[in-house]
C-alpha atoms as a PDB file:
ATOM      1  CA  UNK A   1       0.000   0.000   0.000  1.00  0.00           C
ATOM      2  CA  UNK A   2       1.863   3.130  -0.957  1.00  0.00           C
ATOM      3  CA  UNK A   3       1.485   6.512   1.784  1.00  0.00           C
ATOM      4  CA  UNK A   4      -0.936   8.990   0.673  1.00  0.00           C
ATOM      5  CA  UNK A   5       0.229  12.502  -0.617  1.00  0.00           C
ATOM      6  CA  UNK A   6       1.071  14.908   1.826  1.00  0.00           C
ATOM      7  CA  UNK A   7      -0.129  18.309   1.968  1.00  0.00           C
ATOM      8  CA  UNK A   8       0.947  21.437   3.587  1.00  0.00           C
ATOM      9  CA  UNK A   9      -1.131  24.627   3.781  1.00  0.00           C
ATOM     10  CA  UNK A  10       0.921  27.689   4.990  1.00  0.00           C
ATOM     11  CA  UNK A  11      -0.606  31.319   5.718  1.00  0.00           C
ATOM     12  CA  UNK A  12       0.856  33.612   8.646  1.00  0.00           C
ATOM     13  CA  UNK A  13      -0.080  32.804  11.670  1.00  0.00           C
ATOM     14  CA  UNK A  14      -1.662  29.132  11.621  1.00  0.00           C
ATOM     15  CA  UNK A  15      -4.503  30.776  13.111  1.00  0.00           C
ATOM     16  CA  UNK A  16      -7.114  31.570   9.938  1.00  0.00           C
ATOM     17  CA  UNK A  17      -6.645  30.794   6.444  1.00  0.00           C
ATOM     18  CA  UNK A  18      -4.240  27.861   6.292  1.00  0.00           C
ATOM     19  CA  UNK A  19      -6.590  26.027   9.284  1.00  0.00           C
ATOM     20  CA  UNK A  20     -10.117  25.877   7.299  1.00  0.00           C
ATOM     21  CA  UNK A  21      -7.912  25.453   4.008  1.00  0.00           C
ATOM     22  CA  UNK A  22      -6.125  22.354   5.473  1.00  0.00           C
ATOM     23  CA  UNK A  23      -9.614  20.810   6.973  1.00  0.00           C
ATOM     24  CA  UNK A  24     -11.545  21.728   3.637  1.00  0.00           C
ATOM     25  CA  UNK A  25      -8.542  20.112   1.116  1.00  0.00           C
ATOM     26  CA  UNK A  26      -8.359  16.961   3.980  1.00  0.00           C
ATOM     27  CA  UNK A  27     -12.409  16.548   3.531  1.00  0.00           C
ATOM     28  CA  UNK A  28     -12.674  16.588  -0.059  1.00  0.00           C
ATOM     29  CA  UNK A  29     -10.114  14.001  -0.830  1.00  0.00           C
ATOM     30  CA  UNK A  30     -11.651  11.455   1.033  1.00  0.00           C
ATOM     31  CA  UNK A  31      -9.172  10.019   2.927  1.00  0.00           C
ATOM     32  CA  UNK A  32      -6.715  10.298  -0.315  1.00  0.00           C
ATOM     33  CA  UNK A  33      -4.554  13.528   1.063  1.00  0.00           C
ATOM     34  CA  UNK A  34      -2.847  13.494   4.441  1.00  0.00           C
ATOM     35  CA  UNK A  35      -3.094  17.234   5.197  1.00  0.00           C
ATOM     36  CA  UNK A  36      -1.370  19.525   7.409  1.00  0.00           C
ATOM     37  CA  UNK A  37      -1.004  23.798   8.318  1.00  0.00           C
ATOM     38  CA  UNK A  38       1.652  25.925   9.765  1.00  0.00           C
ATOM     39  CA  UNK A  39       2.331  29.620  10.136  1.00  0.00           C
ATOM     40  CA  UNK A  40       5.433  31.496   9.161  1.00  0.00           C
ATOM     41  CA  UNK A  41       5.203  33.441  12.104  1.00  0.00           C
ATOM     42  CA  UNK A  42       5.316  31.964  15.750  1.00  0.00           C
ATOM     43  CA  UNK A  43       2.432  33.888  16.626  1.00  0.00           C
ATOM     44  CA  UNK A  44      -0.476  31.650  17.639  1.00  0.00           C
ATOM     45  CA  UNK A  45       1.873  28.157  18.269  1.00  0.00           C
ATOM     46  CA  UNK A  46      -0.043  25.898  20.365  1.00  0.00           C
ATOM     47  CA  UNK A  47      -3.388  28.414  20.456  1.00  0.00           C
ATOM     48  CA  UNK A  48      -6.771  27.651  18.699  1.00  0.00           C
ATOM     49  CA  UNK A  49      -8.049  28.890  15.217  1.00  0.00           C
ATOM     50  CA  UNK A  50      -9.620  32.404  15.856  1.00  0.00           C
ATOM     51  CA  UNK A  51     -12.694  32.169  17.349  1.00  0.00           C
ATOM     52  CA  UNK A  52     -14.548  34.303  14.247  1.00  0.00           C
ATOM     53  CA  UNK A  53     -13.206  31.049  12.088  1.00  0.00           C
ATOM     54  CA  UNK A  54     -13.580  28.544  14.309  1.00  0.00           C
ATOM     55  CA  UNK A  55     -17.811  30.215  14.367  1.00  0.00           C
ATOM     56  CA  UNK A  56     -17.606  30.592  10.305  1.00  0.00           C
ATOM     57  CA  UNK A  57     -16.426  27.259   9.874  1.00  0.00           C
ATOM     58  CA  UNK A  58     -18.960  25.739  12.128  1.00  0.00           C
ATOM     59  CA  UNK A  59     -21.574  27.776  10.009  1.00  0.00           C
ATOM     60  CA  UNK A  60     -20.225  25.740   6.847  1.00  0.00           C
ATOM     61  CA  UNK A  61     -20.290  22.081   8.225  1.00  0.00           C
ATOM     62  CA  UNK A  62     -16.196  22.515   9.548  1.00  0.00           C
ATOM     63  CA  UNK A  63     -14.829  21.362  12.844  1.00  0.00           C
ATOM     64  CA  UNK A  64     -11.865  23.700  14.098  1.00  0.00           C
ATOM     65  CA  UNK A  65     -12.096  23.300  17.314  1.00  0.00           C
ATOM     66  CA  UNK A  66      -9.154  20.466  17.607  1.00  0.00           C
ATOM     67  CA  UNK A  67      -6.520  23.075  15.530  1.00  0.00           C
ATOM     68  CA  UNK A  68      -3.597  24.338  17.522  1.00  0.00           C
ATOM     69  CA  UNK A  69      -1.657  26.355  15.636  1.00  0.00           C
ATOM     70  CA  UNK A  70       1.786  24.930  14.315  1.00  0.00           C
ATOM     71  CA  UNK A  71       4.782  27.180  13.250  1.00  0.00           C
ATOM     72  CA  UNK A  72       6.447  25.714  10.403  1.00  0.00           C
ATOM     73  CA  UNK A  73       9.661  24.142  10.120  1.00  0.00           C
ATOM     74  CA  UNK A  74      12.298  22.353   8.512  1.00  0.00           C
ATOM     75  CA  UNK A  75      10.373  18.803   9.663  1.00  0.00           C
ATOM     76  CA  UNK A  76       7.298  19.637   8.189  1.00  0.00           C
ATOM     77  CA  UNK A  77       9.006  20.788   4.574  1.00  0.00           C
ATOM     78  CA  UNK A  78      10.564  17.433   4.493  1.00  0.00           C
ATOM     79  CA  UNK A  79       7.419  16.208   5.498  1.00  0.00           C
ATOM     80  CA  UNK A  80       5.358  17.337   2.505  1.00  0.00           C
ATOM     81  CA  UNK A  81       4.622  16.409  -0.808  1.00  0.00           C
ATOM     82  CA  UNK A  82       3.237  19.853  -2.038  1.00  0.00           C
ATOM     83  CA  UNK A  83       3.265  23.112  -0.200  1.00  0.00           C
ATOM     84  CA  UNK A  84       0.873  25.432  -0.547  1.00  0.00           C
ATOM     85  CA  UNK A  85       0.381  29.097   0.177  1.00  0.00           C
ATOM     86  CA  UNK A  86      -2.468  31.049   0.655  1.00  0.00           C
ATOM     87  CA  UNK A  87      -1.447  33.942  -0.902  1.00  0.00           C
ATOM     88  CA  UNK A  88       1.424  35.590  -2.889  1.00  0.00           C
ATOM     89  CA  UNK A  89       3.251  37.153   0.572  1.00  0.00           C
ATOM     90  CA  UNK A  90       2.938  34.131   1.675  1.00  0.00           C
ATOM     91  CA  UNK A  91       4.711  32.550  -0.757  1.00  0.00           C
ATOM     92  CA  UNK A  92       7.596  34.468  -1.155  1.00  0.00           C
ATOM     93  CA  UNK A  93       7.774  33.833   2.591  1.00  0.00           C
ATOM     94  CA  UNK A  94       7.952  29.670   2.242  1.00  0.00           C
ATOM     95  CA  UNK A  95      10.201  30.489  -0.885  1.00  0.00           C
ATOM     96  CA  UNK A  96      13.229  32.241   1.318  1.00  0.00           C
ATOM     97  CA  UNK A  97      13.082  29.314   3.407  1.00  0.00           C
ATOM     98  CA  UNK A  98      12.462  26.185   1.025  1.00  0.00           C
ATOM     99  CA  UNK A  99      14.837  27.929  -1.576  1.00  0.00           C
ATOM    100  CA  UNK A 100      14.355  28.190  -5.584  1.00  0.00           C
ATOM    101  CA  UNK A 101      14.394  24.162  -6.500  1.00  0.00           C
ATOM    102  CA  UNK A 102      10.922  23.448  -4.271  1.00  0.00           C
ATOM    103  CA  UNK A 103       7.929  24.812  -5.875  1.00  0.00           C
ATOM    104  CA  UNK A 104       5.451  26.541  -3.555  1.00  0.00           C
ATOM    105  CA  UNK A 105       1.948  26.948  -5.490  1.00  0.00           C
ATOM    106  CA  UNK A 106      -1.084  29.289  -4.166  1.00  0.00           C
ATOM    107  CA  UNK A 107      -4.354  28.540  -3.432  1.00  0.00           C
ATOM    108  CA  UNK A 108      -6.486  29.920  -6.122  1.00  0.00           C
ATOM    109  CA  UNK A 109      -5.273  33.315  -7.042  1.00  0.00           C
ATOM    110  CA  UNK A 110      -4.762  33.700  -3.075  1.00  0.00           C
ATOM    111  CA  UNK A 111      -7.012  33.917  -0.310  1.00  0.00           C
ATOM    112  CA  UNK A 112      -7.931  37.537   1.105  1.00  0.00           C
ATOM    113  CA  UNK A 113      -6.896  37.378   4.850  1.00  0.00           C
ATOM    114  CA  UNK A 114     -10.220  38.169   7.181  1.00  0.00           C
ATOM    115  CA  UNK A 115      -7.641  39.069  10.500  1.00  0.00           C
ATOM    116  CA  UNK A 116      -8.920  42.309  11.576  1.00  0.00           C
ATOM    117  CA  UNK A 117     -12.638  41.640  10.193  1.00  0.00           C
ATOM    118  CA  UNK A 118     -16.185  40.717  11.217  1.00  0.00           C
ATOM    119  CA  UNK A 119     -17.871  37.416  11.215  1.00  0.00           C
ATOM    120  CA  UNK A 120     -18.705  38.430   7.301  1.00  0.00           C
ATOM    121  CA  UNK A 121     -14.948  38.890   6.368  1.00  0.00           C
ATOM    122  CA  UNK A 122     -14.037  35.505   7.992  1.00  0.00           C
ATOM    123  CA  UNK A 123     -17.373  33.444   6.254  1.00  0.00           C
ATOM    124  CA  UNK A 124     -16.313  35.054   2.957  1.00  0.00           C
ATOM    125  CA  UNK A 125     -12.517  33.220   3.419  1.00  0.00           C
ATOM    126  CA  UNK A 126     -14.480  30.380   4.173  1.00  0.00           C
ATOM    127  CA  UNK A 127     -16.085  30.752   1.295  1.00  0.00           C
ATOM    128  CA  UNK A 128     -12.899  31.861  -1.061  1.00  0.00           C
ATOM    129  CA  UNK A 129     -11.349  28.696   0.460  1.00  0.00           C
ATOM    130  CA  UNK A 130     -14.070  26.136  -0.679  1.00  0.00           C
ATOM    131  CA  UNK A 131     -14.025  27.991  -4.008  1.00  0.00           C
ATOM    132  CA  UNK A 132     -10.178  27.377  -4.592  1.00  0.00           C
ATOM    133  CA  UNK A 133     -10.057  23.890  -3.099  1.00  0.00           C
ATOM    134  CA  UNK A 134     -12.328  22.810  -5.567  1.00  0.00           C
ATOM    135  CA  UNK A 135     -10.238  24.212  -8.314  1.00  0.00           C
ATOM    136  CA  UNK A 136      -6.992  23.384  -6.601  1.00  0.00           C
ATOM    137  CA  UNK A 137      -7.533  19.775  -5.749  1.00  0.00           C
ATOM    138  CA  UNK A 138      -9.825  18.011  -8.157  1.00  0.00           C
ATOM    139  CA  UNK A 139      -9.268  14.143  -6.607  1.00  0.00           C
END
């Protein structure tokens, strides 16, 4: 039985985007996807997914509450298969680290961060998210 693909969703802080992005990708592949999330910033290591999308993930079928935030490293690069940003800063971010030779793609044409926003910014990631998933990973 060969492993499954390995998938690792990066955004800031571990703490909005790459959380609900992670859960939605793991969820739609069935089982086929072993998905994981990380920050680039230490910010929220250890802490829950913001309460606003831990509530607007709940509102679309989604169960955060389990997330603790992750800050990623040089063990969880060797660990994936893909990496994937959620949007271009991002990116360039995982790129300094991961160097030129390791392709980092973004989710859709990136994923407008809700931190600082209402319950309406945060359901309309949610709803960016399931948007680019589906385009992103077809399985």
């Amino acid at each position: 039985m060969s492993r499954r693909r390995r998938v690792l969703v990066v955004c800031k802080g571990n703490h909005c985007r790459s959380p609900i992005a992670a859960l939605i990708i793991a969820e739609r592949s069935g089982g086929a996807l072993d998905v994981r999330s990380a920050g680039t910033r230490d910010w929220h290591v250890g802490k829950p997914a913001h309460p606003l999308m831990i509530e607007a993930a709940s509102a679309f079928g989604y169960d955060l509450t389990g997330h603790r935030g992750r800050f990623l490293d040089e063990g969880l690069l060797r660990w994936a298969d893909d990496v994937v940003a959620v949007d271009d800063e991002t990116a360039l971010a995982v790129e300094a680290i991961v160097g030129p030779d390791r392709p980092v793609r973004i989710l859709g044409s990136g994923i407008t961060d809700p931190w600082g926003g209402g319950p309406e910014a945060f359901a309309a990631a949610v709803l960016e998210i399931q948007e680019a998933t589906a385009l992103f990973y077809a399985v």
